[in-house]
C-alpha atoms as a PDB file:
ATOM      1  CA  UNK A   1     -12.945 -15.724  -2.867  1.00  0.00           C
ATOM      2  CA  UNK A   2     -12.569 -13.284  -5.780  1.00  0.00           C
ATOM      3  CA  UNK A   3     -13.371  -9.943  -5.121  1.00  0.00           C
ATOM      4  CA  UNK A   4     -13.814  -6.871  -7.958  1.00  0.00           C
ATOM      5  CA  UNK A   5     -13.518  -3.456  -7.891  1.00  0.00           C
ATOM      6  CA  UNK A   6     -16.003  -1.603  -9.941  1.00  0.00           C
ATOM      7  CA  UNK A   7     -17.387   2.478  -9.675  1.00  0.00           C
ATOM      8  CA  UNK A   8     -19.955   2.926  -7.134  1.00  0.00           C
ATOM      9  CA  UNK A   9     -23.715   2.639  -8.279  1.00  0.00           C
ATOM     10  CA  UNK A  10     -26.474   4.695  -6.704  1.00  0.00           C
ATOM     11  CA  UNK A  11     -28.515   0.942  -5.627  1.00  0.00           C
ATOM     12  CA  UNK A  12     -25.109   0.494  -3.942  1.00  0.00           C
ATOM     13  CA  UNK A  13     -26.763   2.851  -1.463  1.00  0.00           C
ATOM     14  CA  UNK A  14     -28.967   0.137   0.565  1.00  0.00           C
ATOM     15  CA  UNK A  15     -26.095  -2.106   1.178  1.00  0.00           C
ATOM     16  CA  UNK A  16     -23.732   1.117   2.103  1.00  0.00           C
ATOM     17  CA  UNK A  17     -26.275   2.049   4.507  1.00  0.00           C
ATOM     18  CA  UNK A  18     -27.102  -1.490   6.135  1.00  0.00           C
ATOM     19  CA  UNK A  19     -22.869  -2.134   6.714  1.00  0.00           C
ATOM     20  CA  UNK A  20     -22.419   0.783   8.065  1.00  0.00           C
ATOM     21  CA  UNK A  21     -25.014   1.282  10.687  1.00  0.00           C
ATOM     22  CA  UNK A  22     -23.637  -2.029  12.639  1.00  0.00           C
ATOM     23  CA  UNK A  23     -22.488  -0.173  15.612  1.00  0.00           C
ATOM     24  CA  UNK A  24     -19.709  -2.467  15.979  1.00  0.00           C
ATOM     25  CA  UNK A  25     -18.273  -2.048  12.787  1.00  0.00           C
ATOM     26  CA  UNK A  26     -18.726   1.818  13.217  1.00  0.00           C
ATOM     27  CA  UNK A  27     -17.046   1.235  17.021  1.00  0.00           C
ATOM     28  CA  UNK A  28     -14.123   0.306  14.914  1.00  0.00           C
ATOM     29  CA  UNK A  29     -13.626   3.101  12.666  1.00  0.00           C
ATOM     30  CA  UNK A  30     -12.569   6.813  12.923  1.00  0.00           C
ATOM     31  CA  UNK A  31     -14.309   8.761  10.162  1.00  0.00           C
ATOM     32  CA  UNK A  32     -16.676  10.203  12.058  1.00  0.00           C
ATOM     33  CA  UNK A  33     -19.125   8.562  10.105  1.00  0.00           C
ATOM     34  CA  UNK A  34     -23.080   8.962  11.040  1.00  0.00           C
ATOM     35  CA  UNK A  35     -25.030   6.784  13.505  1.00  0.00           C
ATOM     36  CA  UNK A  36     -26.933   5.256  12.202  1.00  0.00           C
ATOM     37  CA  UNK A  37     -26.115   6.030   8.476  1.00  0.00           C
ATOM     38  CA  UNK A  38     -28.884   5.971   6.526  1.00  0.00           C
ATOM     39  CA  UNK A  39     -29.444   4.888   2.668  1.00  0.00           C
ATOM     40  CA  UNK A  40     -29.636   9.001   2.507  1.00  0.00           C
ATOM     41  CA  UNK A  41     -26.474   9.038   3.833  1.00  0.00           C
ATOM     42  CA  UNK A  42     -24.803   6.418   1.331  1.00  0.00           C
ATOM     43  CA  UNK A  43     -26.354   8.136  -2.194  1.00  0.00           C
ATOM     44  CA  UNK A  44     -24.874  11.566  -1.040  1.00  0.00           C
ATOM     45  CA  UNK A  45     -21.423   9.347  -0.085  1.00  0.00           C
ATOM     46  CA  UNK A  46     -21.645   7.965  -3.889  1.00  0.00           C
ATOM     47  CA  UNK A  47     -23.329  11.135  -5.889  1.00  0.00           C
ATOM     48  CA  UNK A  48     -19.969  12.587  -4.592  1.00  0.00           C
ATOM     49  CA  UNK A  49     -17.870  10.160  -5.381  1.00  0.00           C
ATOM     50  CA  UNK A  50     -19.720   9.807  -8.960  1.00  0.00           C
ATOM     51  CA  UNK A  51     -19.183  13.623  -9.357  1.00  0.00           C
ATOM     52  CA  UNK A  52     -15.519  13.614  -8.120  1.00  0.00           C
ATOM     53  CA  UNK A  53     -12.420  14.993 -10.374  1.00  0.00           C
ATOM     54  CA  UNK A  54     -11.580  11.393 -11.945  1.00  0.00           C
ATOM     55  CA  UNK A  55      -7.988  12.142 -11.289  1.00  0.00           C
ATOM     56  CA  UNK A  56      -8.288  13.689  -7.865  1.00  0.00           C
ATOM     57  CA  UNK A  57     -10.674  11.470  -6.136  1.00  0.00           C
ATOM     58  CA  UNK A  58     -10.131   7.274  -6.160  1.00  0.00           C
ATOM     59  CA  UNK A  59     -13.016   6.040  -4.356  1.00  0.00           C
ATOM     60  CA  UNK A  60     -14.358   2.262  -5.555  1.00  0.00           C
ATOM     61  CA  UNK A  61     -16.299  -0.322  -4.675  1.00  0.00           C
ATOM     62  CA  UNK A  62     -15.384  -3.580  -3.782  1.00  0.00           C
ATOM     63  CA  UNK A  63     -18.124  -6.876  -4.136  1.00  0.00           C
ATOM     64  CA  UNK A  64     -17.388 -10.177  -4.062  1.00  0.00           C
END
């Protein structure tokens, strides 16, 4: 399996939003993340991320 780390995309928003609002998944992590998180939810994760200090703020994503 190769997998690639690229910067996040805003139509990276759909898939955010549909892996993280598996409740078991989100059983299974402790970010206090919103149930269920919604594609609203993943474009303001990634317009943050976009508009993040470049050398203050790593956040990726990773596809495969």
């Amino acid at each position: 399996m190769i997998c690639r780390i690229r910067k996040w995309e805003l139509f990276d928003a759909k898939d955010l939003a549909a892996a993280l609002s598996n409740k078991n998944l989100q059983d299974n992590l402790c970010d206090g993340l919103p149930y269920p998180y919604t594609e609203q939810d993943g474009v303001d994760f990634i317009t943050s991320m976009l508009a993040a200090g470049r050398n203050e703020t790593f956040a990726f994503a990773i596809y495969i």
